[in-house]
Every structure is written in structure tokens, then in C-alpha cells.
Protein backbone atom coordinates (compact mmCIF):
# COMPACT_ATOMS: atom_id res chain seq x y z
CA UNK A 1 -54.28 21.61 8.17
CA UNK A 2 -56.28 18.65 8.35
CA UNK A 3 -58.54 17.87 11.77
CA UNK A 4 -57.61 13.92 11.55
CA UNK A 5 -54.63 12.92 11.89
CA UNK A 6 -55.03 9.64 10.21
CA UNK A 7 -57.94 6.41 10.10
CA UNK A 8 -58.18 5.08 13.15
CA UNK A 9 -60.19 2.08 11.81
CA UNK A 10 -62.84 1.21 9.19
CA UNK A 11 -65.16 -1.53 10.37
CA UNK A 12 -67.39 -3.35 7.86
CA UNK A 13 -69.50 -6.42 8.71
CA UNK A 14 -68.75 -10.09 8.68
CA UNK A 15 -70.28 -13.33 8.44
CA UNK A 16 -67.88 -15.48 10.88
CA UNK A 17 -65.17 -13.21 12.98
CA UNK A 18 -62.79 -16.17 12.79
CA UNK A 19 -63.45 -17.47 9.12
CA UNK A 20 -62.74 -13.65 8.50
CA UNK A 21 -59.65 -13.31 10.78
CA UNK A 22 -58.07 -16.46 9.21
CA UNK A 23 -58.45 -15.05 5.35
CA UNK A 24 -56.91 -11.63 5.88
CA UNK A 25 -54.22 -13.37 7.66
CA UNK A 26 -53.58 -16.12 5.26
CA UNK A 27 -54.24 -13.96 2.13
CA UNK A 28 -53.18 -10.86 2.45
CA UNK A 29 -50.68 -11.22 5.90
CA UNK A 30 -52.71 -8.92 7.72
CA UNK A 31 -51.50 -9.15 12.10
CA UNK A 32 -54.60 -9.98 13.69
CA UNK A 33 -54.11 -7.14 16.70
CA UNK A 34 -57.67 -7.11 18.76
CA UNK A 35 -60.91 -8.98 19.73
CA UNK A 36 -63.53 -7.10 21.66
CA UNK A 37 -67.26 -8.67 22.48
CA UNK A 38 -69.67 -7.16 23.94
CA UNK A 39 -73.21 -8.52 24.84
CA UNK A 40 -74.23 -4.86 24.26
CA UNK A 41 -73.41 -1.96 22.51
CA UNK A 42 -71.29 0.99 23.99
CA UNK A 43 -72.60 3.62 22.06
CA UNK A 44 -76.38 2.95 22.20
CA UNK A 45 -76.66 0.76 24.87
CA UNK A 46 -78.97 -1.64 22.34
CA UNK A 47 -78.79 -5.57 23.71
CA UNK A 48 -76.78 -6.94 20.56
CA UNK A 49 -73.90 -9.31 21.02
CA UNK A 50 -71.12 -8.94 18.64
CA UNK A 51 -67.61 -9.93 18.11
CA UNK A 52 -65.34 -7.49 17.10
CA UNK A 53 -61.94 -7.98 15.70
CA UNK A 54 -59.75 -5.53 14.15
CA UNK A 55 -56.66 -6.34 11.58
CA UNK A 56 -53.14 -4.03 11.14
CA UNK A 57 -53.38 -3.14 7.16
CA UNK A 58 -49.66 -1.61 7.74
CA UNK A 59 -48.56 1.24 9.24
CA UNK A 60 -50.97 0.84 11.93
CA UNK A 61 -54.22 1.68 9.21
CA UNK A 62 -56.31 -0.90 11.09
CA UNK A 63 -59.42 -3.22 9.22
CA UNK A 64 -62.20 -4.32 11.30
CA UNK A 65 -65.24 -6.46 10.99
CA UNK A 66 -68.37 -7.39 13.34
CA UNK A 67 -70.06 -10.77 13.45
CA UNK A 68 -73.77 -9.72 14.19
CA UNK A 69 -74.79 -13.02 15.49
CA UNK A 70 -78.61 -11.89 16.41
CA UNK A 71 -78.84 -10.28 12.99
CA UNK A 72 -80.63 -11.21 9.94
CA UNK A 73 -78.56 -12.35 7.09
CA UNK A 74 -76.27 -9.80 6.69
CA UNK A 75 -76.41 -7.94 2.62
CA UNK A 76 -75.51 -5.91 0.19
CA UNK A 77 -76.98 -2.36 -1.43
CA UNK A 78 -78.65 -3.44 -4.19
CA UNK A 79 -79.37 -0.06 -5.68
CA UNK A 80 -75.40 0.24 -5.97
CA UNK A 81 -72.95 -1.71 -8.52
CA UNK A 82 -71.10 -4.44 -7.07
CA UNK A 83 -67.81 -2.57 -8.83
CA UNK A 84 -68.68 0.79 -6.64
CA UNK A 85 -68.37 -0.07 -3.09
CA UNK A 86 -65.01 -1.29 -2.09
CA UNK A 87 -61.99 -1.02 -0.20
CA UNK A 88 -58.50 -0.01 -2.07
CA UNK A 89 -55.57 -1.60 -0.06
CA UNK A 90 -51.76 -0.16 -1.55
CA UNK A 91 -48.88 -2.83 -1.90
CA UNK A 92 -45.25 -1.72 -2.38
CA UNK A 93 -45.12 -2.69 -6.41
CA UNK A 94 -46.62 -4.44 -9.32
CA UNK A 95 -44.51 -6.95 -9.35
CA UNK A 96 -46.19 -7.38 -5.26
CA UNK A 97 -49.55 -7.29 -6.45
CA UNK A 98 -48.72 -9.64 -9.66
CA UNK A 99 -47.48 -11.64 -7.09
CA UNK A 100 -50.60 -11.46 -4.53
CA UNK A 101 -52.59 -12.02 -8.08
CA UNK A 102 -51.15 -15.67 -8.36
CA UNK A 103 -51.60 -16.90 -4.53
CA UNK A 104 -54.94 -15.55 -4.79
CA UNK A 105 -55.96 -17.69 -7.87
CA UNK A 106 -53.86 -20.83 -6.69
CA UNK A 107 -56.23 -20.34 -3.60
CA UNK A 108 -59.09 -20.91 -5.74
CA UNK A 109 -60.08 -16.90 -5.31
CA UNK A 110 -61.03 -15.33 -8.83
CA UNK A 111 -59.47 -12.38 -9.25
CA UNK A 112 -59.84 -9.33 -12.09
CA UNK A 113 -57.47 -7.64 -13.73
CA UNK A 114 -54.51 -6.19 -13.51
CA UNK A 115 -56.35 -3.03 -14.52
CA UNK A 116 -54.41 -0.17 -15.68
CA UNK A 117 -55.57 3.41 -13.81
CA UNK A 118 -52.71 5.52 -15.50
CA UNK A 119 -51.66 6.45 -11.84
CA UNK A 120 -51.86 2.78 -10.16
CA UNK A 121 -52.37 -0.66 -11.24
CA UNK A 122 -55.14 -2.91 -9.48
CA UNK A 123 -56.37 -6.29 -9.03
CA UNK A 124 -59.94 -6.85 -7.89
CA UNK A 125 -61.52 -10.05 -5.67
CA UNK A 126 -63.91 -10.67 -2.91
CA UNK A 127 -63.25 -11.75 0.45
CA UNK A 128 -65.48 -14.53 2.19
CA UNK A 129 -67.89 -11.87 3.30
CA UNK A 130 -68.78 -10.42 -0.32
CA UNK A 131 -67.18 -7.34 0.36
CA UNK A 132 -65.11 -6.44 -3.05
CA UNK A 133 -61.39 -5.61 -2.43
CA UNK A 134 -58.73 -3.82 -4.77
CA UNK A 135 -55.05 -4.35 -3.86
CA UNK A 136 -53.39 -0.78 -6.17
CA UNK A 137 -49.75 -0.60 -7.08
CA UNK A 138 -48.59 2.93 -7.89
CA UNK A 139 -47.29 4.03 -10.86
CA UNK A 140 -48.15 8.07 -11.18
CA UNK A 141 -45.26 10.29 -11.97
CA UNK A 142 -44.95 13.53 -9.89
CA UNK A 143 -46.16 15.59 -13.47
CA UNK A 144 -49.06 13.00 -13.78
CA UNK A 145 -50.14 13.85 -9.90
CA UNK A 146 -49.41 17.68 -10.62
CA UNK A 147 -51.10 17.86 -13.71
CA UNK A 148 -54.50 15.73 -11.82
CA UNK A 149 -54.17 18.56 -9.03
CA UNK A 150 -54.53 21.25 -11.18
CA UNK A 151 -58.00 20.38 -12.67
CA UNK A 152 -59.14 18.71 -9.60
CA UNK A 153 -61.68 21.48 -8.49
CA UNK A 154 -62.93 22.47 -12.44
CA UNK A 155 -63.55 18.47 -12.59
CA UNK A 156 -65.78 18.74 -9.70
CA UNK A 157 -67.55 22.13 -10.34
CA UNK A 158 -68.10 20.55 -14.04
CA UNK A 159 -69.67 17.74 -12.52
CA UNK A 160 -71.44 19.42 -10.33
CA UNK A 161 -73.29 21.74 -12.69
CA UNK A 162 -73.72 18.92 -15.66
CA UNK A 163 -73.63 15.54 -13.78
CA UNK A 164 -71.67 14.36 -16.97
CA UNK A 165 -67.99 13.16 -16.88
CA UNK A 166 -65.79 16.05 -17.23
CA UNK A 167 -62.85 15.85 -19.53
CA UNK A 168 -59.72 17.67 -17.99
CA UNK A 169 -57.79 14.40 -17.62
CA UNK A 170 -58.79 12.62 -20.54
CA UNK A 171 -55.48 12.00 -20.98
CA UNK A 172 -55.33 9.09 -18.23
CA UNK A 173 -57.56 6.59 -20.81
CA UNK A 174 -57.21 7.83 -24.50
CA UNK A 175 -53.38 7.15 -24.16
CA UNK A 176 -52.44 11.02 -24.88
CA UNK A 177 -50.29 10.96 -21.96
CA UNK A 178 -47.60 8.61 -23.16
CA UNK A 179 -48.11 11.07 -26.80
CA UNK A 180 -47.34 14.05 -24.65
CA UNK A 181 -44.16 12.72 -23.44
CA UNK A 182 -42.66 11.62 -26.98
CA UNK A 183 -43.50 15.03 -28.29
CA UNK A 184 -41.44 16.75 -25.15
CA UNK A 185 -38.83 14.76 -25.44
């Protein structure tokens, strides 16, 4: 059994609260559910103001962001791809996230893909803050999940040992998959 019961937030930075606010909302119908600011910091007691709003995701998996008013310029880690670091958000079904794809571009936002994962389908963009989001539709089958679960732990040992990309699920990018189920059909 797990010791947390679910995310209570994730918080990233932001370069205007309200410019920030407004796009989630408009874009992506996120509620906006809380402002705090603070002319100093609860945890370390530091003299920093900050604004700090907090977005409903669904199901109560909540997105936050702090303006950092006081702060230099705020960045990016430039030792890391700009693919790597992102933040997957699940919609109900491709034909959602199709859907998302086209308001997005009408809006002037470019977007990537869809990309095919095997198990999901994703679009790619950036919100005004540079921070790269993925909007995933799922399409796994319960044998797709089962047979991912069962190498999951050889995968990572592999890797582990050989920092090279194991090959126990092949299968999801060589197209064998959609071979395997012809053949047991």
C-alpha cells in the first residue's frame, strides 16, 4: 500500500500569475480554485514576495505556479532536452485531444503531433511560461498493460547494469504488436 494517497499539487514557476491563470483557463478549461501571496515565505521564512495560484486539472489533481516578482529572469535547464521535462495531462479520448489540437492551433499555439505511444496518443505545446505540456489520450489494451507489467523490473535492472535501452517491449514501436494479434486470431 502506497504512503500518498494522491498529488496534492505540483507547482512550477511562472512569468505573470494572471497571464498564466487566464491560458489554462481559456485553453485547456482548467477552474482557477486559489490565490495565496505572501511577502515571505512559510517554509523558510526568506523575504520573497510571490503570488501563488493553483488550478483544478480534474478530479481535484491541482496545477500551480509562482510569480517570483524579486527574481531574476526566471529559466530553463539547459543541460536537459527541451522534449524531457514536461507535464502529461490525460483527456477522456482522441477524438478530445484531436479536438484540443485544433483550438490550440486556431489560437495561434503550435502544437506537435498526434504522436502515437502504442498505449496513449499525445499532442505536445508550450504554455506562455515555456514549460512544455503533453495532453495523452489512452489507447492500451488490458494485454498491452499486462504484458508492459511483466518486464517492467528486467527493463529497469537491464538498464541499470548497461545504461542502454532494453528491449522487452520492443513491440510498442517495431509494429509487432498489431503482428501478434493477427497471428492469435
Amino acid at each position: 500500500m502506497s504512503l500518498i494517497r494522491k498529488i496534492h499539487h505540483v507547482a512550477y514557476r511562472c512569468k505573470d500569475a494572471k497571464e498564466t491563470v487566464e491560458w489554462y483557463v481559456k485553453h485547456l478549461k482548467m477552474d482557477f480554485v486559489l490565490a495565496i501571496a505572501e511577502d515571505e515565505v512559510p517554509s523558510t521564512k526568506a523575504a520573497d514576495p510571490y503570488m501563488h495560484v493553483f488550478l483544478d486539472a480534474g478530479n481535484g489533481n491541482i496545477l500551480a505556479f509562482f510569480e517570483l516578482p524579486t527574481c531574476a529572469p526566471m529559466g530553463r535547464d539547459e543541460n536537459t532536452p527541451t522534449w524531457t521535462q514536461h507535464l502529461a495531462l490525460e483527456v477522456d479520448s482522441v477524438e478530445t485531444m484531436l479536438q484540443t489540437k485544433a483550438e490550440l492551433e486556431a489560437a495561434g499555439i503550435e502544437v506537435v503531433g498526434p504522436t502515437d505511444h502504442t498505449l496513449f496518443q499525445s499532442i505536445y505545446f508550450f504554455d506562455p511560461n515555456g514549460h512544455r505540456l503533453e495532453l495523452a489520450a489512452n489507447t492500451a489494451t488490458a494485454e498491452m498493460n499486462e504484458k508492459l507489467d511483466a518486464v517492467k523490473w528486467e527493463m529497469l535492472n537491464e538498464w541499470a547494469e548497461t545504461r542502454r535501452a532494453p528491449h522487452h517491449a520492443r513491440w510498442m514501436h517495431d509494429g509487432s504488436y498489431a503482428y501478434d494479434k493477427r497471428t492469435q486470431a
